[in-house]
N, C-alpha and C. Protein backbone atom coordinates (compact mmCIF):
# COMPACT_ATOMS: atom_id res chain seq x y z
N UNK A 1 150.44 -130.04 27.26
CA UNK A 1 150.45 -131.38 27.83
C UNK A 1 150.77 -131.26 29.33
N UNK A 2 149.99 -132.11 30.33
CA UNK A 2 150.19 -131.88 31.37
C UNK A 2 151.61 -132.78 31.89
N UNK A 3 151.86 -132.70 33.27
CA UNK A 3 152.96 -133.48 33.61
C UNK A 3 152.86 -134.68 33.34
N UNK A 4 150.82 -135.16 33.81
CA UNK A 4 151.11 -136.62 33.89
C UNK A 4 150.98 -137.07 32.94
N UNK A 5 150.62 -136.33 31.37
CA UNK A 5 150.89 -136.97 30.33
C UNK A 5 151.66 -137.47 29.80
N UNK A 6 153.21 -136.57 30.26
CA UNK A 6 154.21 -136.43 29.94
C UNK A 6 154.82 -137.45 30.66
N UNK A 7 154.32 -137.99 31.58
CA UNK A 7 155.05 -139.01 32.51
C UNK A 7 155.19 -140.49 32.03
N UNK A 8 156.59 -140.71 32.19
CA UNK A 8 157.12 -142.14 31.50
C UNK A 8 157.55 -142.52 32.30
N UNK A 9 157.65 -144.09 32.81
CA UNK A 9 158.92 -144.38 34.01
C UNK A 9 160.17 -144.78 33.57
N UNK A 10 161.27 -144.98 34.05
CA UNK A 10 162.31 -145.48 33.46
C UNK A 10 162.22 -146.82 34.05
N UNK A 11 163.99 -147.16 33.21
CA UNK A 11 163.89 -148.67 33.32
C UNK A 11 163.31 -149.01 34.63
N UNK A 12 163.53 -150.47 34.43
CA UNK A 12 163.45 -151.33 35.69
C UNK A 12 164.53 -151.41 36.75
N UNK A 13 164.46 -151.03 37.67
CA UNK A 13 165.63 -150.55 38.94
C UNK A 13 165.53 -150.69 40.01
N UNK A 14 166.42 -150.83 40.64
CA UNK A 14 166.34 -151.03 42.54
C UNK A 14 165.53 -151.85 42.78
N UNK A 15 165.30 -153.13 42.50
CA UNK A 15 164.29 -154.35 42.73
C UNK A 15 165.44 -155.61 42.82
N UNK A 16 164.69 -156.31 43.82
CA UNK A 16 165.44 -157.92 43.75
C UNK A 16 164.64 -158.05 44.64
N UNK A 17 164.76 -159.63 44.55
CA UNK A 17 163.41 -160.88 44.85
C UNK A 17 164.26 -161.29 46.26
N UNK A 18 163.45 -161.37 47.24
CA UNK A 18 164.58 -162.94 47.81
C UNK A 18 163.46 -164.27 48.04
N UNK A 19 164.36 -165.26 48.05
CA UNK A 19 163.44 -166.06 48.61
C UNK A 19 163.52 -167.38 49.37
N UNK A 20 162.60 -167.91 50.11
CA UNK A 20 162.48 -168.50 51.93
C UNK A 20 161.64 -169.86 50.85
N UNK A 21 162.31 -170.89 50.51
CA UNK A 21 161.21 -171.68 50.33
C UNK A 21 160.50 -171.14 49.23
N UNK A 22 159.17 -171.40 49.89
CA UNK A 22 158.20 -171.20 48.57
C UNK A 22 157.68 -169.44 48.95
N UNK A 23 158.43 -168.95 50.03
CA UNK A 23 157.97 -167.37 50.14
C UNK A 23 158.91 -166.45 49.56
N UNK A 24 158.39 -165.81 48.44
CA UNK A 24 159.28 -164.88 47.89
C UNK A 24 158.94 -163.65 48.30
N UNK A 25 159.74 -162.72 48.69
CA UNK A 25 159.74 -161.41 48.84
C UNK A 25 160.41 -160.31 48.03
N UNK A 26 159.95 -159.62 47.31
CA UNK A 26 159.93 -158.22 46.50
C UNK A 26 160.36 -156.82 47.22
N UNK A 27 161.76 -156.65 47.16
CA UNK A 27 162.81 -155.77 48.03
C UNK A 27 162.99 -154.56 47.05
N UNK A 28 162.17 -153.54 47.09
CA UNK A 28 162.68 -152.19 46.38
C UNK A 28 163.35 -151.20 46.89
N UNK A 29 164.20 -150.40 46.52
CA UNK A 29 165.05 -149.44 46.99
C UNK A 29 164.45 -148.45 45.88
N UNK A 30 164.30 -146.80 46.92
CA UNK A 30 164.24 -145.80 46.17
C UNK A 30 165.39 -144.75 46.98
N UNK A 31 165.90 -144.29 46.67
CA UNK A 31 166.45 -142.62 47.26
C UNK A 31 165.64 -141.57 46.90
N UNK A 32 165.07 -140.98 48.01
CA UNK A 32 163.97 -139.69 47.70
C UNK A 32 164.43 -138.27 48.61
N UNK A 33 164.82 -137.47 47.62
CA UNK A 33 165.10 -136.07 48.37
C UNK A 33 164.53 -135.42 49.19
N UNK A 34 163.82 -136.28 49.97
CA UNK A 34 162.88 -135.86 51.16
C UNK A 34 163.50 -136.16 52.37
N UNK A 35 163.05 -135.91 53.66
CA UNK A 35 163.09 -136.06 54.61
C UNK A 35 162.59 -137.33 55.32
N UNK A 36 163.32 -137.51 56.00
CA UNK A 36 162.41 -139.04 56.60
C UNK A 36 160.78 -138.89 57.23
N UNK A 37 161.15 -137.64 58.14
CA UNK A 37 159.49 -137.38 58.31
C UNK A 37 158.64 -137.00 57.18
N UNK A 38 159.09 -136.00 56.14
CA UNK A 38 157.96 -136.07 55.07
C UNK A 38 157.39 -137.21 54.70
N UNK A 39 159.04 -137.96 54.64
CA UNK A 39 158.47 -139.47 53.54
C UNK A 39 157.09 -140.26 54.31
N UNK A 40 157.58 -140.00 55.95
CA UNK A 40 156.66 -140.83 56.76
C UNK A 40 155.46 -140.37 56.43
N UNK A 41 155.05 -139.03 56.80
CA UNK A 41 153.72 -138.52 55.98
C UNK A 41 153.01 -139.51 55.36
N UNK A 42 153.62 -138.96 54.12
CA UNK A 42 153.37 -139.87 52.86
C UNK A 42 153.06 -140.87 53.03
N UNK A 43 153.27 -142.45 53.70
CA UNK A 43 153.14 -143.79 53.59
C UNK A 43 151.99 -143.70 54.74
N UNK A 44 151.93 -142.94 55.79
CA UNK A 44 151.08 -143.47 56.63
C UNK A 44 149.64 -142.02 56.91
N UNK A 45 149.75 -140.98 56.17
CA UNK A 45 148.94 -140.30 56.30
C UNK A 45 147.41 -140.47 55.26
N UNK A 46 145.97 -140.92 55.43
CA UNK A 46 145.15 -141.22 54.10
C UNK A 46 145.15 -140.21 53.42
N UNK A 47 145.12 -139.10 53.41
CA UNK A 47 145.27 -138.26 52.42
C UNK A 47 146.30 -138.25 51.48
N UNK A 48 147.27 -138.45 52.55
CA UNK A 48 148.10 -138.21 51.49
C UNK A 48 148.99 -140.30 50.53
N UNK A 49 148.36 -140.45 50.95
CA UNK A 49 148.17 -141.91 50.70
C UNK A 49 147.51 -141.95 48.89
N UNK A 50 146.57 -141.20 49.12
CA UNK A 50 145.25 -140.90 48.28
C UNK A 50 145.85 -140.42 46.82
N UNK A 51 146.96 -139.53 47.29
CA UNK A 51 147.95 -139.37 46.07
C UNK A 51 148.75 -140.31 45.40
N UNK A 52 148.88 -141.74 45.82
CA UNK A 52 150.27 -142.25 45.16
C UNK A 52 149.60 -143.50 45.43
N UNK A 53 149.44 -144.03 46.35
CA UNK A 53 148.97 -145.65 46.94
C UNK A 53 148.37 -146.58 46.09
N UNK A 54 148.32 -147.90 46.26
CA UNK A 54 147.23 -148.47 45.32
C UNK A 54 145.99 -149.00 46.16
N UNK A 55 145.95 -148.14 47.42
CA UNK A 55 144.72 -148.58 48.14
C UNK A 55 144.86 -147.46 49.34
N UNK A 56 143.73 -147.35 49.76
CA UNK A 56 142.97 -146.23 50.58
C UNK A 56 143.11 -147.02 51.89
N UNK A 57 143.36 -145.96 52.76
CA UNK A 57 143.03 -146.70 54.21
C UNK A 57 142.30 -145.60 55.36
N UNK A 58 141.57 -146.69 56.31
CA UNK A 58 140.66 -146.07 57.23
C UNK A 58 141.01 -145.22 58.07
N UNK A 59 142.25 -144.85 57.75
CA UNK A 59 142.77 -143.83 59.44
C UNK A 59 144.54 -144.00 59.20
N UNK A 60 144.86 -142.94 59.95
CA UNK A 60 145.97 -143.13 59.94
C UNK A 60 147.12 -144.17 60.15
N UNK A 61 148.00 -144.66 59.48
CA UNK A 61 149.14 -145.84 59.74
C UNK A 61 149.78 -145.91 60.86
N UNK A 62 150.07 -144.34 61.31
CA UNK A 62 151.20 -143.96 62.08
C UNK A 62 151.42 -144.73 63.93
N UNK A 63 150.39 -145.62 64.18
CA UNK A 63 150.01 -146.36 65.40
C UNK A 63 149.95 -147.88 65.07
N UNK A 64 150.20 -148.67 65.99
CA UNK A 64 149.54 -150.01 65.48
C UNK A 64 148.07 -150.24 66.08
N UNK A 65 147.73 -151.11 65.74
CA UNK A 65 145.98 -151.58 65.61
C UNK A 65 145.97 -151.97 64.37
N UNK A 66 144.18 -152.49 64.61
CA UNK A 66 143.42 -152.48 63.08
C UNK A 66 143.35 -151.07 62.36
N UNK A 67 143.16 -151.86 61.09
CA UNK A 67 143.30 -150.93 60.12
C UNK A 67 142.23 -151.71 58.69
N UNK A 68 141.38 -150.72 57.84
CA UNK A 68 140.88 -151.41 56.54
C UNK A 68 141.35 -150.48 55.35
N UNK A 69 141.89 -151.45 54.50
CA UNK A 69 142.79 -151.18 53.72
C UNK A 69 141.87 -151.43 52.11
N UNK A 70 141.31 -150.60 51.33
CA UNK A 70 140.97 -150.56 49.94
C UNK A 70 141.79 -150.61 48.95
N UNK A 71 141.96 -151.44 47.96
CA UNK A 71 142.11 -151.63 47.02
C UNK A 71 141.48 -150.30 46.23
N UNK A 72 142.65 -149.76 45.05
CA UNK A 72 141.83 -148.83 44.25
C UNK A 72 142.19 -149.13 42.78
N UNK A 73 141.48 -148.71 42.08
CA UNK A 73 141.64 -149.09 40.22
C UNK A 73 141.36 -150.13 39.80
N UNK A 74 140.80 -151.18 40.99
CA UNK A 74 140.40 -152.59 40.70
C UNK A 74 138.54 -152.38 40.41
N UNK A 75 138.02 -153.35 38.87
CA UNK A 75 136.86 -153.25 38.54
C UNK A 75 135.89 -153.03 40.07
N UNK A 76 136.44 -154.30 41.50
CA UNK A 76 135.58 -154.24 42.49
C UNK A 76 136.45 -153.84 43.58
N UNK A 77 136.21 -152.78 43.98
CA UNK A 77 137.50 -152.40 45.56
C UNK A 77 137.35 -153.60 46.33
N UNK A 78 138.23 -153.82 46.88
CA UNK A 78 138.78 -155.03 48.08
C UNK A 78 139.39 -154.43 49.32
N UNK A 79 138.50 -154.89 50.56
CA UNK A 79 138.77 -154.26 51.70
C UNK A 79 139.30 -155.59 52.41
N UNK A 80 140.38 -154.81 52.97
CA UNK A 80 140.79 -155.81 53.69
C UNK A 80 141.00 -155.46 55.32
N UNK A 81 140.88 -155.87 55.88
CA UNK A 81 140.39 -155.71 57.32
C UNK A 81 142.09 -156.52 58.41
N UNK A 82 142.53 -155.37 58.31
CA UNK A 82 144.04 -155.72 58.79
C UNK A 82 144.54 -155.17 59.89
N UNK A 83 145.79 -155.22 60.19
CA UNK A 83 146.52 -154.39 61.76
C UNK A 83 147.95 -154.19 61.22
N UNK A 84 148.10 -152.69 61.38
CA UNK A 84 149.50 -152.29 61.54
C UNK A 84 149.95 -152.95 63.09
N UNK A 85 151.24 -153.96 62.00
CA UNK A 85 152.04 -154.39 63.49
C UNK A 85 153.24 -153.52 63.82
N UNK A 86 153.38 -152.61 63.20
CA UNK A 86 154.60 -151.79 63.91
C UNK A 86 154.98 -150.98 63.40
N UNK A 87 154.77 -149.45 64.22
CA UNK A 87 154.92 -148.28 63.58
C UNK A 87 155.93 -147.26 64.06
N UNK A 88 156.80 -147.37 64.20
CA UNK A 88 158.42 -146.28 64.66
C UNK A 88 158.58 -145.37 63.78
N UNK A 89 157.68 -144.44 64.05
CA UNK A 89 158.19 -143.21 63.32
C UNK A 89 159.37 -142.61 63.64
N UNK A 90 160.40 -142.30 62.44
CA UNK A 90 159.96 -141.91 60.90
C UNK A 90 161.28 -143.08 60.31
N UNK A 91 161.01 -144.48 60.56
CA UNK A 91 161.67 -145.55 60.54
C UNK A 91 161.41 -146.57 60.29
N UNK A 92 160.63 -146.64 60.89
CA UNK A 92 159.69 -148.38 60.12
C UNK A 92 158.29 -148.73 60.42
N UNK A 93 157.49 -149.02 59.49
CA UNK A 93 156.16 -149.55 58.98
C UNK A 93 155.87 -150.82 58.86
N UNK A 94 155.18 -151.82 59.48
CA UNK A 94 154.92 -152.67 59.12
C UNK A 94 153.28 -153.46 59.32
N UNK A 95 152.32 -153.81 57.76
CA UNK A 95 151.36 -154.02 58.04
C UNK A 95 151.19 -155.45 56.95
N UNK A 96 149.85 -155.85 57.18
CA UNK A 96 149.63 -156.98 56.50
C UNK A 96 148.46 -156.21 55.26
N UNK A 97 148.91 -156.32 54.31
CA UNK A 97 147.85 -156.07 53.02
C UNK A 97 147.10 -157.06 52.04
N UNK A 98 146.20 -158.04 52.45
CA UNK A 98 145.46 -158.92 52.25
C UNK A 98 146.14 -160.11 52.68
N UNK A 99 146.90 -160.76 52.19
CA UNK A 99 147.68 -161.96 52.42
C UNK A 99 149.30 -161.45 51.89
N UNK A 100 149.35 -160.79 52.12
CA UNK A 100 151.16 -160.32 51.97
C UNK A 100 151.17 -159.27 53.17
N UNK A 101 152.65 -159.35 53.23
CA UNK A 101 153.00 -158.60 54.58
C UNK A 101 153.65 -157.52 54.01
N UNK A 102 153.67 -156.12 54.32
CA UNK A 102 154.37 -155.32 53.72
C UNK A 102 155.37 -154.66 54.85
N UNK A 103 156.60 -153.81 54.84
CA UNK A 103 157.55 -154.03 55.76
C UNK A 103 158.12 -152.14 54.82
N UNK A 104 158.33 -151.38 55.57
CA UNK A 104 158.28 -149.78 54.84
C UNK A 104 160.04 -149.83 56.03
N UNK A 105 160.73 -149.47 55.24
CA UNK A 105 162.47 -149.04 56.33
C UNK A 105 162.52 -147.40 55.81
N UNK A 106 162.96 -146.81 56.33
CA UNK A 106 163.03 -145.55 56.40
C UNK A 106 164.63 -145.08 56.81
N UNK A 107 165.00 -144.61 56.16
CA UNK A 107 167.00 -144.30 56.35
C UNK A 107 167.20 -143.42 55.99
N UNK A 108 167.79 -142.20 56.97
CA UNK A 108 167.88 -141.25 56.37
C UNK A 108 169.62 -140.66 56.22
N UNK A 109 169.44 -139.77 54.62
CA UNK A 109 170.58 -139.92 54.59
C UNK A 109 170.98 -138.52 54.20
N UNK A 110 172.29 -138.41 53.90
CA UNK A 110 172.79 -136.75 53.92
C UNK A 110 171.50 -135.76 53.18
N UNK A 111 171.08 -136.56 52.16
CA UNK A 111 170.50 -134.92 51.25
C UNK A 111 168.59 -135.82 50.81
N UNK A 112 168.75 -136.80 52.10
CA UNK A 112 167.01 -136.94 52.01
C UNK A 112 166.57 -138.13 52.42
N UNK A 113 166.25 -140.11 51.84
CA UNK A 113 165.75 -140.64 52.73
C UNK A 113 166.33 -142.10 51.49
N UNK A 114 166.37 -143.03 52.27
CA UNK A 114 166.63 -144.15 51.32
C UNK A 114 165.48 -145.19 51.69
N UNK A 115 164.62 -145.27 51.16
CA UNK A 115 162.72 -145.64 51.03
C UNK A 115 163.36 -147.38 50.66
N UNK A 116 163.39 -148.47 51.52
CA UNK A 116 162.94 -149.76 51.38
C UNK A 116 162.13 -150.00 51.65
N UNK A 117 160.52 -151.01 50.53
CA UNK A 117 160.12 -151.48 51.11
C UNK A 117 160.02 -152.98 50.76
N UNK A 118 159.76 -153.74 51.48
CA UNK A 118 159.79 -155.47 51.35
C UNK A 118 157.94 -155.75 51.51
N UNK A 119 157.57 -156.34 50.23
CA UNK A 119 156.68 -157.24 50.34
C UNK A 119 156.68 -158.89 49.86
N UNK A 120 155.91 -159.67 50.54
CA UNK A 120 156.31 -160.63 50.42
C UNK A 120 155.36 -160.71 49.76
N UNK A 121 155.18 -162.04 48.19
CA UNK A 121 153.87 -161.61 47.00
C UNK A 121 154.44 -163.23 46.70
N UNK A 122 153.18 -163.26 46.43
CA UNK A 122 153.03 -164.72 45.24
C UNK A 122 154.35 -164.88 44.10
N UNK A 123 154.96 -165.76 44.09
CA UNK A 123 156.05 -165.68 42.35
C UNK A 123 155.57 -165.28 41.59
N UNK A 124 153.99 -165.83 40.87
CA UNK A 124 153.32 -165.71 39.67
C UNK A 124 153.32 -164.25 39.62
N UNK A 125 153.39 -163.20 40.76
CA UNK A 125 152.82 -161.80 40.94
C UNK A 125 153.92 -161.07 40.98
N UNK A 126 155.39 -161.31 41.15
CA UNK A 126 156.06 -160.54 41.41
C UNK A 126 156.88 -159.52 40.29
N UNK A 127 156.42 -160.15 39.47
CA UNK A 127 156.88 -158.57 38.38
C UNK A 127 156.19 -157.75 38.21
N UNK A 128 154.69 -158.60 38.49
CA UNK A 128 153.26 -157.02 38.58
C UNK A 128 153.81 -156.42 39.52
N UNK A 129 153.98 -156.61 40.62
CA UNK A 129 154.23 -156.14 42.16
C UNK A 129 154.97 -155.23 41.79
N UNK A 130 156.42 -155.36 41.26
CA UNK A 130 157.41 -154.79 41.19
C UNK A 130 156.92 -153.53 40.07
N UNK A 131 156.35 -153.50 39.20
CA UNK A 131 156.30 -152.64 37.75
C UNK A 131 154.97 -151.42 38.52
N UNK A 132 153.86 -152.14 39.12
CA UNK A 132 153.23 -151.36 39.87
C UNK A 132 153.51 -150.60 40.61
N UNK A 133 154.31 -151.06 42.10
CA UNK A 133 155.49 -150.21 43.12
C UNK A 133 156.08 -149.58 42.53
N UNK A 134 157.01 -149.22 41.19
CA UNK A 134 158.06 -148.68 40.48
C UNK A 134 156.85 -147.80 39.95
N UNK A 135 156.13 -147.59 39.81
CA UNK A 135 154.94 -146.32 38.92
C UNK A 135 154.63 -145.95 40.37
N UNK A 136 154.56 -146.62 41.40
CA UNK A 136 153.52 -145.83 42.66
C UNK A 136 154.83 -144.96 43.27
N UNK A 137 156.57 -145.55 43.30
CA UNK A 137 157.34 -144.78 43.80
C UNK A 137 157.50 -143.64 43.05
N UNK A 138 157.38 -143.65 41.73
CA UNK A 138 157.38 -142.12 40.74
C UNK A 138 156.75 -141.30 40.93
N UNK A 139 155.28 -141.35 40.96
CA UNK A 139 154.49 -140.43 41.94
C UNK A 139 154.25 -139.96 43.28
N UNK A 140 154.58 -141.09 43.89
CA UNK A 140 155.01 -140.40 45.56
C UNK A 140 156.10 -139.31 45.18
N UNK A 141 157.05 -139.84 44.58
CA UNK A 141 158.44 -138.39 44.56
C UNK A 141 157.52 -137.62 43.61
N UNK A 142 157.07 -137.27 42.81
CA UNK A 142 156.78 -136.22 42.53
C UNK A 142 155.73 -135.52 43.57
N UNK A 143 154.78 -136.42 43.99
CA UNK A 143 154.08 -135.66 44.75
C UNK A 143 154.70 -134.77 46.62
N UNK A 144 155.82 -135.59 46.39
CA UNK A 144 156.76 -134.88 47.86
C UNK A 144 157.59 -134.19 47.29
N UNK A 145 158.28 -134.00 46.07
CA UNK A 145 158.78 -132.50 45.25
C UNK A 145 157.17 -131.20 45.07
N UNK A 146 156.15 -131.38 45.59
CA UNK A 146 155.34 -130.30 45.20
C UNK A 146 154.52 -130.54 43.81
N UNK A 147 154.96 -131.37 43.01
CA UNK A 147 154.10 -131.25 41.97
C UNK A 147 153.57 -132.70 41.76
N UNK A 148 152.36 -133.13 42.16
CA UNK A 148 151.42 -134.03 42.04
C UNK A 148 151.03 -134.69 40.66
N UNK A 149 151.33 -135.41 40.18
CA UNK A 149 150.41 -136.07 38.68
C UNK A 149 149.14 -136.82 38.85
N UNK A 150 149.16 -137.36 40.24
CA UNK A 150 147.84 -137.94 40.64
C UNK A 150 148.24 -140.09 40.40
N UNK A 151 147.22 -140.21 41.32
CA UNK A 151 147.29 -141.71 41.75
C UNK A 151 147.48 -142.80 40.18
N UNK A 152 148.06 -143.30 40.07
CA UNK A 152 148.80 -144.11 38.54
C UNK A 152 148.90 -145.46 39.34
N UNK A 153 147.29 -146.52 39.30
CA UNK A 153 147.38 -147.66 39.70
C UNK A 153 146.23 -148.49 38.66
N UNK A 154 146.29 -149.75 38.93
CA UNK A 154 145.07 -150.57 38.08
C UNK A 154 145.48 -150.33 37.15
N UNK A 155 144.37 -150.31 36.33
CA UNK A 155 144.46 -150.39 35.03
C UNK A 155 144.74 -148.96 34.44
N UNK A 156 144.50 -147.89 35.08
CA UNK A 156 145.12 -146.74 34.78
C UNK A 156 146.90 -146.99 34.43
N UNK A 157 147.03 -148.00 35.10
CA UNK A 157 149.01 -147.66 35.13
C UNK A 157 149.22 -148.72 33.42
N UNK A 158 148.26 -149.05 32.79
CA UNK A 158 148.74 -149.98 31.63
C UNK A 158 148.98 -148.44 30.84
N UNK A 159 148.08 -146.91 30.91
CA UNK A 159 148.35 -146.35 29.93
C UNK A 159 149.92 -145.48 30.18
N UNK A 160 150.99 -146.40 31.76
CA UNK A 160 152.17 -145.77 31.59
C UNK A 160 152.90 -146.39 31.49
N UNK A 161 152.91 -147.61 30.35
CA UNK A 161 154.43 -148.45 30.33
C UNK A 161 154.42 -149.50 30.97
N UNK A 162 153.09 -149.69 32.33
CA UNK A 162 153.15 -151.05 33.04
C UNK A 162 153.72 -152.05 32.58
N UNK A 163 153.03 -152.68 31.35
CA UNK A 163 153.56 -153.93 30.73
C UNK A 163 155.07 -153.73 30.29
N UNK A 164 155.84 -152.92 29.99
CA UNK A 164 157.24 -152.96 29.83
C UNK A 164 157.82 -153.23 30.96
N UNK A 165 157.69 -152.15 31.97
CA UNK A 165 158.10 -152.78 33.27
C UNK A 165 157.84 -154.34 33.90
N UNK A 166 157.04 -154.54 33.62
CA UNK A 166 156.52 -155.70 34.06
C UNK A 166 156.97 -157.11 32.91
N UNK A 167 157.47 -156.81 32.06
CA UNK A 167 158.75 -157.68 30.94
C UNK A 167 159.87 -157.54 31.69
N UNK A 168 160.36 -156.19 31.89
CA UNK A 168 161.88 -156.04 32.38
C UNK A 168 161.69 -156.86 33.88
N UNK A 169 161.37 -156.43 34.61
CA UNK A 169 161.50 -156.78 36.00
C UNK A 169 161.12 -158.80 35.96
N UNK A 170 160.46 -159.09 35.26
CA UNK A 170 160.18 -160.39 35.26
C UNK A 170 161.70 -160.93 34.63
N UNK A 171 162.13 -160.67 33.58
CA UNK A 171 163.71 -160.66 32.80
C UNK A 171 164.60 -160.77 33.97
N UNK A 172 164.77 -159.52 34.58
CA UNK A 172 165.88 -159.04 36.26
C UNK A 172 165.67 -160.67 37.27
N UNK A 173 164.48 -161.23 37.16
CA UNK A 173 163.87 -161.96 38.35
C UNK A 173 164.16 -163.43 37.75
N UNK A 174 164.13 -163.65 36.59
CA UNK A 174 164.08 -165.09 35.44
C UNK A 174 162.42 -165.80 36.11
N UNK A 175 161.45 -164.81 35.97
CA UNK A 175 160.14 -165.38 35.87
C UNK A 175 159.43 -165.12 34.36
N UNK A 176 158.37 -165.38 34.86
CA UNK A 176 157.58 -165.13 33.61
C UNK A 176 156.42 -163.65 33.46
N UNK A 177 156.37 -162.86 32.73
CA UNK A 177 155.28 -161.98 32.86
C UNK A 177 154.21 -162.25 32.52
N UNK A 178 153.49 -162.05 33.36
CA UNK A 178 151.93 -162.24 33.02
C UNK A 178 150.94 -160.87 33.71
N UNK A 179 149.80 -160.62 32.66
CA UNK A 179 149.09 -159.58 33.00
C UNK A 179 147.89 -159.92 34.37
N UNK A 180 147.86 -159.06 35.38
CA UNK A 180 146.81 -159.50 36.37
C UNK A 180 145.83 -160.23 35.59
N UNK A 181 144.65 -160.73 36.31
CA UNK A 181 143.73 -160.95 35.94
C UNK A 181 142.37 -160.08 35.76
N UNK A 182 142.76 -158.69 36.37
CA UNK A 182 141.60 -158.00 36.76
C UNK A 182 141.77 -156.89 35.51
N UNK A 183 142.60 -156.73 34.97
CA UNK A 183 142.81 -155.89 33.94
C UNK A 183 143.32 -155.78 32.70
C-alpha cells in the first residue's frame, strides 16, 4: 500500500471562522517543521504548487501583479484572472482567488514555521473550505518532509474523509454541512 493510500486526516483542528457582518472569514493555523523560506517555496512556486494546491497558477506568486489562477479536480477548470496584492517574502502572501481574498502569514518559529492562512468564503462554503484546506495542509507537509502523496483536491479528496471533515468543522462553526455542488 502506498503512502497515499494509507493517508487519513485527523480530526478537525486549528480552524475558526470570524466574522464582519455578512463577511465571514476561515482562519487556519498549521505548525510545519519547515522553514519559512521552504514553506514560501511551496505557496508561491507553480511547481511546486502543483503538489498540494487546489489550483494551478501562471507564474510565480512571489511578486505582485496579475496572476491566472486554475481551479483543479473541478468537472470544468476555472480560471480566474487575478493580482497578487502583496508579496514579503518569506512572510506574507496576499491574493484574490475568484471572489475571496486569500491572506498566507508566515511565522517563524524555533524548530520550523507557524502557516496562517485567512480566507474570506461564503457561510454556506465554509466547512468545505475548511475540510478541503485541512487535506491540502496534509500534503503540503508531507510533500516539504520529502515524501509526496500527490495533489488530494475535488472530488479526489471525497475518497479521504472529506465529508467527515466537513461534518466536524461545520459542528466547530454551528453551520450546516453541505456537499459542493460540483461533486
Amino acid at each position: 500500500m502506498t503512502s497515499r493510500e494509507r493517508y487519513a486526516p485527523g480530526a478537525a483542528a486549528g480552524a475558526e471562522v470570524r466574522k464582519d457582518g455578512d463577511k465571514w472569514t476561515l482562519v487556519l493555523v498549521r505548525e510545519l517543521r519547515h522553514p519559512p523560506r521552504k514553506v514560501w517555496q511551496a505557496l508561491t512556486e507553480p511547481e511546486h504548487l502543483r503538489e498540494w494546491a487546489p489550483f494551478d497558477a501562471d507564474r510565480n506568486l512571489d511578486t505582485a501583479g496579475p496572476v491566472k489562477l486554475s481551479t483543479v479536480g473541478t468537472p470544468t477548470p476555472q480560471v480566474s484572472e487575478t493580482s497578487v496584492k502583496r508579496a514579503e517574502a518569506p512572510r506574507l502572501l496576499e491574493y484574490s482567488w475568484g471572489e475571496n481574498d486569500i491572506r498566507w502569514e508566515l511565522e517563524p518559529l524555533a524548530n520550523g514555521t507557524r502557516l496562517t492562512l485567512w480566507h474570506n468564503i461564503g457561510r454556506k462554503f465554509i466547512s468545505m473550505g475548511a475540510a478541503g484546506w485541512h487535506i491540502c495542509f496534509d500534503v503540503l507537509d508531507r510533500f516539504l518532509e520529502g515524501h509526496p502523496i500527490g495533489r488530494i483536491v475535488g472530488g479526489e479528496a471525497m475518497k479521504f474523509e472529506w465529508r467527515r471533515l466537513n461534518t466536524e468543522y461545520a459542528k466547530q462553526f454551528g453551520t450546516e454541512a453541505t456537499d459542493p455542488p460540483t461533486m
